[in-house]
PDB file of N, CA and C in Angstrom:
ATOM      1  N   UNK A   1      11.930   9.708   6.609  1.00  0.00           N
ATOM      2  CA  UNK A   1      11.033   8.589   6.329  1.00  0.00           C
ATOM      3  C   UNK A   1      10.210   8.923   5.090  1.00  0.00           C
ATOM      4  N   UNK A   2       9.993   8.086   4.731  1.00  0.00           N
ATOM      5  CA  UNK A   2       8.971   7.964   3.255  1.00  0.00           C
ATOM      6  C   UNK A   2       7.982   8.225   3.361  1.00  0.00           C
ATOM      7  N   UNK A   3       7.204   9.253   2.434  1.00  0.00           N
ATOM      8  CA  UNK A   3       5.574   9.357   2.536  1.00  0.00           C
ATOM      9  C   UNK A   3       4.857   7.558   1.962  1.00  0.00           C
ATOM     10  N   UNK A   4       4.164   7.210   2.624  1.00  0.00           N
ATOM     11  CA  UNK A   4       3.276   5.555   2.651  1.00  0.00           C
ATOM     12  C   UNK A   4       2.030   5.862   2.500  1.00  0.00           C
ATOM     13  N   UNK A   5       1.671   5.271   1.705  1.00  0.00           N
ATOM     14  CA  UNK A   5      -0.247   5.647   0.965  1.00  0.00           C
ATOM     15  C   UNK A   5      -0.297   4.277   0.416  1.00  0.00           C
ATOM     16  N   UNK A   6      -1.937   4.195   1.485  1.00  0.00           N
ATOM     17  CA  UNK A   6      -2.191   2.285   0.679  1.00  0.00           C
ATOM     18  C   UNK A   6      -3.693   2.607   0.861  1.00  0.00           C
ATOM     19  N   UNK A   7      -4.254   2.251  -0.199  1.00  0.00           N
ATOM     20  CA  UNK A   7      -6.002   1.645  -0.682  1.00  0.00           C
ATOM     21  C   UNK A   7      -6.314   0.856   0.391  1.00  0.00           C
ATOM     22  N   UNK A   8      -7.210   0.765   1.295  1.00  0.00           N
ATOM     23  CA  UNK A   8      -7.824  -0.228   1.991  1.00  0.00           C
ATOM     24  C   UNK A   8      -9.053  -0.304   1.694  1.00  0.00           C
ATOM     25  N   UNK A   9      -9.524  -1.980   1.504  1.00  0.00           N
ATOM     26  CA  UNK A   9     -10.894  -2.348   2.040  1.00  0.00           C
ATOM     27  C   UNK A   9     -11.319  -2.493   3.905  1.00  0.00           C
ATOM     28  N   UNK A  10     -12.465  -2.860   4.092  1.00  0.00           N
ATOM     29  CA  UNK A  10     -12.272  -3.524   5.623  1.00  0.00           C
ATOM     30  C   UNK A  10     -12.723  -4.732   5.040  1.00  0.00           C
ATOM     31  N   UNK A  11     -12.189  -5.629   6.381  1.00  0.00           N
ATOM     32  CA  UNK A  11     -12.082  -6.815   6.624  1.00  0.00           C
ATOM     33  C   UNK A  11     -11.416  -7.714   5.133  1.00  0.00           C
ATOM     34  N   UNK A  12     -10.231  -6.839   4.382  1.00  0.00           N
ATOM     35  CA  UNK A  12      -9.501  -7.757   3.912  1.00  0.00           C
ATOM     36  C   UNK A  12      -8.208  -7.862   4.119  1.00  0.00           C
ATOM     37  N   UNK A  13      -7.973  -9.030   4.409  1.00  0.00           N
ATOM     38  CA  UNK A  13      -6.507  -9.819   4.999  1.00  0.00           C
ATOM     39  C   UNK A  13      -5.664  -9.481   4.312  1.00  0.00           C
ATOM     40  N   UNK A  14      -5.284  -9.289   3.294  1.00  0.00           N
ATOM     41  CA  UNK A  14      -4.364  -8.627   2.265  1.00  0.00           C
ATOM     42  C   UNK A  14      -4.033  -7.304   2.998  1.00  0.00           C
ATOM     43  N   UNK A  15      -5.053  -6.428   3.184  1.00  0.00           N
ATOM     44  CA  UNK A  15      -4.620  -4.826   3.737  1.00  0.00           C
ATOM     45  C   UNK A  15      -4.065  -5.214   4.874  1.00  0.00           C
ATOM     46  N   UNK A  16      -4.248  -6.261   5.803  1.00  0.00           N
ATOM     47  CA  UNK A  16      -4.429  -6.448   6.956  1.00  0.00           C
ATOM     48  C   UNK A  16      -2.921  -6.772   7.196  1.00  0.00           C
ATOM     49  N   UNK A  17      -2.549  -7.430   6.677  1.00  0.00           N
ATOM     50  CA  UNK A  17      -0.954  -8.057   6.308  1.00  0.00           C
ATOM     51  C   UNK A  17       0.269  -6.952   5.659  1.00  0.00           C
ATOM     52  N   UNK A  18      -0.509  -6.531   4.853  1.00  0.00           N
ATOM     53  CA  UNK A  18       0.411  -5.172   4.003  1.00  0.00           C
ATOM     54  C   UNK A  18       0.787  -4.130   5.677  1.00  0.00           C
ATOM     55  N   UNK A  19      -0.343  -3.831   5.984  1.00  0.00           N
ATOM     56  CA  UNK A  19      -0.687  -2.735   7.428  1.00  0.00           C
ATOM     57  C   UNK A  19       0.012  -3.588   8.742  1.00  0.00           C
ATOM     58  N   UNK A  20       0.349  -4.677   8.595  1.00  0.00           N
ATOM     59  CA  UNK A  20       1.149  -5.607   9.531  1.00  0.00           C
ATOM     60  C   UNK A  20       2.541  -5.708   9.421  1.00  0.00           C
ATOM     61  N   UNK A  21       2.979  -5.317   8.057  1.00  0.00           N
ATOM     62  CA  UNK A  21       4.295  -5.694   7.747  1.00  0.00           C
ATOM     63  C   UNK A  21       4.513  -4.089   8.106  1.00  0.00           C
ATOM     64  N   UNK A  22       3.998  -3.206   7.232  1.00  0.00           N
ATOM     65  CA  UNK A  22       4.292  -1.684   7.046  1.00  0.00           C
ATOM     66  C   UNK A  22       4.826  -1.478   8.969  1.00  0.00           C
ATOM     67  N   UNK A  23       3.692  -1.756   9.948  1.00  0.00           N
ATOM     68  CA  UNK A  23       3.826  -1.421  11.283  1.00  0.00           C
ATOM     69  C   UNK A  23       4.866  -1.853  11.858  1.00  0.00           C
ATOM     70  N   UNK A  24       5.162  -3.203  11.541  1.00  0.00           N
ATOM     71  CA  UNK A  24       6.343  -3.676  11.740  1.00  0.00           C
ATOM     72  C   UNK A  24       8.052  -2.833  11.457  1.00  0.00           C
ATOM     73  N   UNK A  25       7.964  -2.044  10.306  1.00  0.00           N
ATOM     74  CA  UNK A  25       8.907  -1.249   9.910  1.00  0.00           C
ATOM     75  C   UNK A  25       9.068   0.456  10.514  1.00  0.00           C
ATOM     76  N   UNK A  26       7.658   0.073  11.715  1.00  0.00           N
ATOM     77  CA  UNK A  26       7.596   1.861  12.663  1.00  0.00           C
ATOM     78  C   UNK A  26       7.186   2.724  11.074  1.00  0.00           C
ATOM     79  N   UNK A  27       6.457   2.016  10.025  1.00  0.00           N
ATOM     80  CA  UNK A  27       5.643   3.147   9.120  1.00  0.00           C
ATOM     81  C   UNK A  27       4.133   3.235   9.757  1.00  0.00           C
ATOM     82  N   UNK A  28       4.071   4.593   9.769  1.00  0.00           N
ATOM     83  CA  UNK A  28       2.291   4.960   9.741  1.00  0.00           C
ATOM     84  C   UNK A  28       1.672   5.365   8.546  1.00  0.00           C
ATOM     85  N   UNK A  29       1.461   4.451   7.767  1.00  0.00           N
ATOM     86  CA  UNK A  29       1.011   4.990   5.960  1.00  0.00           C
ATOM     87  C   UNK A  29      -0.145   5.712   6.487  1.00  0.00           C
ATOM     88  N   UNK A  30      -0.261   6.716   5.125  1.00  0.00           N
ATOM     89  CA  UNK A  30      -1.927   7.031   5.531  1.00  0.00           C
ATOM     90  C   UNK A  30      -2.600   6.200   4.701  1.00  0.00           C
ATOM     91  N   UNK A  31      -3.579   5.980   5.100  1.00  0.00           N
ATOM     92  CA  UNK A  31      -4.441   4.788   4.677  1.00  0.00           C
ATOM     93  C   UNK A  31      -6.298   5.565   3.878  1.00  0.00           C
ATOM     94  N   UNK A  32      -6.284   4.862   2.571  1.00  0.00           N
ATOM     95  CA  UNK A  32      -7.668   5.465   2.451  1.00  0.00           C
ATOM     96  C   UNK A  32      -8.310   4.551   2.253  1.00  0.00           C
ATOM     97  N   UNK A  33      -9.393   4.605   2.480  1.00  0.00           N
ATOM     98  CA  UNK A  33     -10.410   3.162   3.176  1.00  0.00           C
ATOM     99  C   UNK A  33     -11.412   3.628   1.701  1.00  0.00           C
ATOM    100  N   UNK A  34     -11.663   2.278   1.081  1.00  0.00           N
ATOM    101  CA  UNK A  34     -12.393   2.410  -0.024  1.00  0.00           C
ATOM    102  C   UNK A  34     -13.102   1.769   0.177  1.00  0.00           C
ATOM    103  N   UNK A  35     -14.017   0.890   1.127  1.00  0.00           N
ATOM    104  CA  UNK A  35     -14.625   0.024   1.313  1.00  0.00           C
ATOM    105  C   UNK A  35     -16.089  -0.091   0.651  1.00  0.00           C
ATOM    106  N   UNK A  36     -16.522   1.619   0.622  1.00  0.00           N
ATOM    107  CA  UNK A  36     -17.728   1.852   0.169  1.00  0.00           C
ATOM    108  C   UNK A  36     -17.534   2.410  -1.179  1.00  0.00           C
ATOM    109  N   UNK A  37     -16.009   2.440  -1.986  1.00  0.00           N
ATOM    110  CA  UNK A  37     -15.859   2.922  -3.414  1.00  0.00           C
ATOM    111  C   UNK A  37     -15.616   4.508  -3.148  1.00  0.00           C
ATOM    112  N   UNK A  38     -16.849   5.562  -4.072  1.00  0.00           N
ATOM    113  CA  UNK A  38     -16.647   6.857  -4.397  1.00  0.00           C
ATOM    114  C   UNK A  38     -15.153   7.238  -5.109  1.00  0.00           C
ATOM    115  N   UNK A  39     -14.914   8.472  -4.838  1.00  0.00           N
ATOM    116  CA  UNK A  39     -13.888   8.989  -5.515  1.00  0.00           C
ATOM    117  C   UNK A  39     -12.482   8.548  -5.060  1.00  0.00           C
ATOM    118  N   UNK A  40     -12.224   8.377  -4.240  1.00  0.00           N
ATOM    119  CA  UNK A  40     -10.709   7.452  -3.682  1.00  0.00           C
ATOM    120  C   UNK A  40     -10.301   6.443  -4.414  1.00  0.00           C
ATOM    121  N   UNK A  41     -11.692   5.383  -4.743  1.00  0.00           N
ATOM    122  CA  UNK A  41     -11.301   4.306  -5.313  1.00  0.00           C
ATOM    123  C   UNK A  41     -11.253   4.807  -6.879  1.00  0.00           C
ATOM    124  N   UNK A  42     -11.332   5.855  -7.653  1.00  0.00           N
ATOM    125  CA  UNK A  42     -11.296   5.976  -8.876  1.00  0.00           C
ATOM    126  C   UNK A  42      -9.689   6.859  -9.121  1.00  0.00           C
ATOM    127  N   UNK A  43      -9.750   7.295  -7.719  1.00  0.00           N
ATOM    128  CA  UNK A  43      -8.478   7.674  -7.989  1.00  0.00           C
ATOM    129  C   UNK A  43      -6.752   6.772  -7.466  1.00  0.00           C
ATOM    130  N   UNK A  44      -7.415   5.664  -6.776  1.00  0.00           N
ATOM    131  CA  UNK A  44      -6.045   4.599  -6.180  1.00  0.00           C
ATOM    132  C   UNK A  44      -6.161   4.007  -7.916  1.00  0.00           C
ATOM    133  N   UNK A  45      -7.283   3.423  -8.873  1.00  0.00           N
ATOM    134  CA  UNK A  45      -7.444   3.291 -10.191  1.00  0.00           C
ATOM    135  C   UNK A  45      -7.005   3.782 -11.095  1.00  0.00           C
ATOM    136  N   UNK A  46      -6.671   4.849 -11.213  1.00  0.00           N
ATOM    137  CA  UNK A  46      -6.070   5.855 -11.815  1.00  0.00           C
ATOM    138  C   UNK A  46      -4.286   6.002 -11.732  1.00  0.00           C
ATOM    139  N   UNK A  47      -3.903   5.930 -10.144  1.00  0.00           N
ATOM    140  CA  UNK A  47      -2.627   5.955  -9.956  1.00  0.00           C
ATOM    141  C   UNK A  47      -1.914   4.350 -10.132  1.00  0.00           C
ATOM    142  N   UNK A  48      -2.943   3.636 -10.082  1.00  0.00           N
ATOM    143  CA  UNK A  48      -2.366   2.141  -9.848  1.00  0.00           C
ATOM    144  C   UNK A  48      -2.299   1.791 -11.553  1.00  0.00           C
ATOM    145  N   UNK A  49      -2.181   2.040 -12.432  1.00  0.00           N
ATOM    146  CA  UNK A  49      -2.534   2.194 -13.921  1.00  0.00           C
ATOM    147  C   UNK A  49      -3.532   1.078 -14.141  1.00  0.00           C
ATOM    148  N   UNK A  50      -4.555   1.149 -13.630  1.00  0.00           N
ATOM    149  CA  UNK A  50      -6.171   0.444 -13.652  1.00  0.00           C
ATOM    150  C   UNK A  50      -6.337  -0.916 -12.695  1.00  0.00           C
ATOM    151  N   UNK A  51      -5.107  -0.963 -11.904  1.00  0.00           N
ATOM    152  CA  UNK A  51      -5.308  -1.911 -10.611  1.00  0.00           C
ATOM    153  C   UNK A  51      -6.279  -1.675  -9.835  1.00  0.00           C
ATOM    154  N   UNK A  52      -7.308  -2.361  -9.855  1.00  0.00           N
ATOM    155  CA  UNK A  52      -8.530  -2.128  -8.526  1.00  0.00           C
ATOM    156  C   UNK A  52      -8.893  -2.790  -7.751  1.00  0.00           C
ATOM    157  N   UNK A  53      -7.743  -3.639  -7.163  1.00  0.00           N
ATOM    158  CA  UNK A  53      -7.887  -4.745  -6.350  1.00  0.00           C
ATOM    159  C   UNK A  53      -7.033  -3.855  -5.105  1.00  0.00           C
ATOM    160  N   UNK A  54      -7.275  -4.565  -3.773  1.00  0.00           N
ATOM    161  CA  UNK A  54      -6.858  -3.862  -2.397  1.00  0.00           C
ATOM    162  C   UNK A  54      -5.825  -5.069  -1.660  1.00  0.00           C
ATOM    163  N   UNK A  55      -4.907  -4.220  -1.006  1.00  0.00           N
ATOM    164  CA  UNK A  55      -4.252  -2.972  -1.008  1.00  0.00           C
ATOM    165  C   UNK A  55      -3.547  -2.322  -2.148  1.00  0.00           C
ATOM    166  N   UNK A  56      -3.155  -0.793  -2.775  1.00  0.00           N
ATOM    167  CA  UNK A  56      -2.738  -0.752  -3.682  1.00  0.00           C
ATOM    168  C   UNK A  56      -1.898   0.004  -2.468  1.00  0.00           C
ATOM    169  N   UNK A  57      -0.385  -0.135  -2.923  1.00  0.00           N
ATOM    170  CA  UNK A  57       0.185   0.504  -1.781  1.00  0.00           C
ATOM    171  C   UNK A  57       1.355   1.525  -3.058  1.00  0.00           C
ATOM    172  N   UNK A  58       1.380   2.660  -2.295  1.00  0.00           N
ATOM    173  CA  UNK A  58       2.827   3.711  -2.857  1.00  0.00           C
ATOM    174  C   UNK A  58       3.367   4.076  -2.105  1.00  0.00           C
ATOM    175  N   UNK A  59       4.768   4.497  -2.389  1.00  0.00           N
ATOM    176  CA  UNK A  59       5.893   4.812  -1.263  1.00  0.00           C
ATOM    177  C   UNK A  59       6.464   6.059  -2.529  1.00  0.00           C
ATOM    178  N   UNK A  60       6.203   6.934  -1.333  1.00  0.00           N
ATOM    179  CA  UNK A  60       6.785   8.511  -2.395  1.00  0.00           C
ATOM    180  C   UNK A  60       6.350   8.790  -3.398  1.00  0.00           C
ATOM    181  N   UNK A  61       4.438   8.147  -3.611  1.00  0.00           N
ATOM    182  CA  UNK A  61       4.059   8.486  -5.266  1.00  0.00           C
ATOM    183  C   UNK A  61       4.396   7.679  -6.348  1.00  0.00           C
ATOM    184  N   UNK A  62       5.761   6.458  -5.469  1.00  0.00           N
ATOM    185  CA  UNK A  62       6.006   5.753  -6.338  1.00  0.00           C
ATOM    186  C   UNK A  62       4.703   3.937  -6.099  1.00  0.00           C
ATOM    187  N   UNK A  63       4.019   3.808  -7.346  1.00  0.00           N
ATOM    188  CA  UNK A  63       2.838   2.703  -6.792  1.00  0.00           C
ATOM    189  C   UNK A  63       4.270   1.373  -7.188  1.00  0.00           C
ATOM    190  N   UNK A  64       3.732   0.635  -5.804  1.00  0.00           N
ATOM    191  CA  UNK A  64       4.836  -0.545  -5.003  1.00  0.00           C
ATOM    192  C   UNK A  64       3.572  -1.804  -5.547  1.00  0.00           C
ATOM    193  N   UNK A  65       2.578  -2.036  -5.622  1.00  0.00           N
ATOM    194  CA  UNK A  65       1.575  -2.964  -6.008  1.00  0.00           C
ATOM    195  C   UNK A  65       0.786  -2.833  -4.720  1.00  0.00           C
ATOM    196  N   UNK A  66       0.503  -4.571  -4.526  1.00  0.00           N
ATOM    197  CA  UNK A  66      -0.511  -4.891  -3.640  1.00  0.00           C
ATOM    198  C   UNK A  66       0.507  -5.768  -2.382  1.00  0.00           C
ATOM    199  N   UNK A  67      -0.096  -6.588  -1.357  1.00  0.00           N
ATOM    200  CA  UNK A  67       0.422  -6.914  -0.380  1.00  0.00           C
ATOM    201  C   UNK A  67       1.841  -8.248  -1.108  1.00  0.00           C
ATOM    202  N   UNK A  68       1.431  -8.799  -1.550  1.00  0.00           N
ATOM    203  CA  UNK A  68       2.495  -9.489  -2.600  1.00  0.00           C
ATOM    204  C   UNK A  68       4.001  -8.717  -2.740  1.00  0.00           C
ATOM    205  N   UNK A  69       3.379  -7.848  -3.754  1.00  0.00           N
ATOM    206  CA  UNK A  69       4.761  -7.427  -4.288  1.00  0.00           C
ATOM    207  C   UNK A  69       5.048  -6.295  -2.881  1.00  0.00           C
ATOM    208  N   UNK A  70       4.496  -5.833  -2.005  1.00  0.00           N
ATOM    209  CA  UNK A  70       5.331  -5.405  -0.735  1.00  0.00           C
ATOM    210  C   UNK A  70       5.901  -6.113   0.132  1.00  0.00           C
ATOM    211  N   UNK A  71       5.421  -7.306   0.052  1.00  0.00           N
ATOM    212  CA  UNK A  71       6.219  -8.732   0.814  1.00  0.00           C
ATOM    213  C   UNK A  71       7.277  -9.381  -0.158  1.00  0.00           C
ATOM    214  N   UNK A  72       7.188  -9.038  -1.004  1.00  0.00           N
ATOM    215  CA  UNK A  72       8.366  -9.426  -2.121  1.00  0.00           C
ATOM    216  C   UNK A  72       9.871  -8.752  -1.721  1.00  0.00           C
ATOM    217  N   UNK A  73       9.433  -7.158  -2.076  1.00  0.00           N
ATOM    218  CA  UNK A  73      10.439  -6.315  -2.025  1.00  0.00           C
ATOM    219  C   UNK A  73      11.167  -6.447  -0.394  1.00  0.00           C
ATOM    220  N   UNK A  74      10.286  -6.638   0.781  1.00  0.00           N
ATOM    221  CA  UNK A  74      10.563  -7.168   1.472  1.00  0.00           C
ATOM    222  C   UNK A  74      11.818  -8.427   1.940  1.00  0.00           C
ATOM    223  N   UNK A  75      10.962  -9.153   1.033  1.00  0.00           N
ATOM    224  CA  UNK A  75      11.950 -10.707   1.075  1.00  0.00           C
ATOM    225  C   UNK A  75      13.438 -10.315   0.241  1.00  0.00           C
ATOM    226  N   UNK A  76      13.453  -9.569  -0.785  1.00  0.00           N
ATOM    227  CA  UNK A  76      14.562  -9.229  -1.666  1.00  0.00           C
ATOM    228  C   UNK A  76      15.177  -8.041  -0.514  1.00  0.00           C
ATOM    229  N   UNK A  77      14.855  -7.532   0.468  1.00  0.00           N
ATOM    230  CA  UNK A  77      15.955  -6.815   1.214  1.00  0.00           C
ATOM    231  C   UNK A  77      15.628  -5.301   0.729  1.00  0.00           C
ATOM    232  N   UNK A  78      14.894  -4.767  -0.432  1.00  0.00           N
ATOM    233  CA  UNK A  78      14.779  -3.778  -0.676  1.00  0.00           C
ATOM    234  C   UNK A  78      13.935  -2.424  -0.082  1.00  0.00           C
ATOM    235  N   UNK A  79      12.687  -3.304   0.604  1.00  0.00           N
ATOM    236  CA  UNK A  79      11.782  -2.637   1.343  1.00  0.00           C
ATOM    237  C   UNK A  79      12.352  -1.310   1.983  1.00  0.00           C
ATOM    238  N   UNK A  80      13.771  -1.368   3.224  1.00  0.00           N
ATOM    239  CA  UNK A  80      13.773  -0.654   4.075  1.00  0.00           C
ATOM    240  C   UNK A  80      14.581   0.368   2.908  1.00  0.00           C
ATOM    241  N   UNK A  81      14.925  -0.017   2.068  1.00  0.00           N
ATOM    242  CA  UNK A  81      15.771   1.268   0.912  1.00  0.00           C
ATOM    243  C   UNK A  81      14.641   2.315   0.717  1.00  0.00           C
ATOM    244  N   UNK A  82      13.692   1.926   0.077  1.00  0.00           N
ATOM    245  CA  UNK A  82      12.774   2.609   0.168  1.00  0.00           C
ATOM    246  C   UNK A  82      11.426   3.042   1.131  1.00  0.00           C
ATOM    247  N   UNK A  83      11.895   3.213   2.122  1.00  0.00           N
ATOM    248  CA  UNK A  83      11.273   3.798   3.132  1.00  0.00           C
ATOM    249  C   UNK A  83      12.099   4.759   3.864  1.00  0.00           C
ATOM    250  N   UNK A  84      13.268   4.927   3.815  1.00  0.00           N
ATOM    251  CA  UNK A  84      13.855   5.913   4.109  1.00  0.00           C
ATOM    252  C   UNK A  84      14.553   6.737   3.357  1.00  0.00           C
ATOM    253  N   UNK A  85      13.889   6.641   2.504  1.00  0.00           N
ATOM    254  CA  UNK A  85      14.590   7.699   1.189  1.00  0.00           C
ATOM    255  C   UNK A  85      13.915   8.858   1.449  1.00  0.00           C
TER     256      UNK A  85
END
């Protein structure tokens, strides 16, 4: 299985949906909760090449976007390729 790393706020529906679909696929991403900012969020900023909107999600280091483009790759059939790589 794939290492899964996603940016969370609380109480936004976007993470909420990304963390709905991901569960759905038996992934347990680790999740870092940026809700209050500090250093996490300068560094999901950093890896996301200056994306600072939530969820920023990566699969293997590789950054996948936000809940969108993981429901995309999804809809295109590609999702489960990369989760078990």
């Amino acid at each position: 299985m794939a290492k899964v790393e996603i940016y969370t706020k609380a109480f936004c529906p976007y993470c909420s949906r990304a963390m709905r679909l991901l569960g759905d696929k038996g992934v347990s991403p680790t999740e870092h909760d940026i809700t209050y900012g500090g250093p996490q969020r300068q560094e999901m900023i950093g890896r996301a090449g200056g994306r600072s909107t939530v969820p920023q999600i990566f699969i293997d280091d590789r950054h996948i976007g936000g809940s969108d483009d993981l429901a995309a790759l999804e809809a295109r059939g590609e999702l489960d390729k990369l989760l078990v790589a």
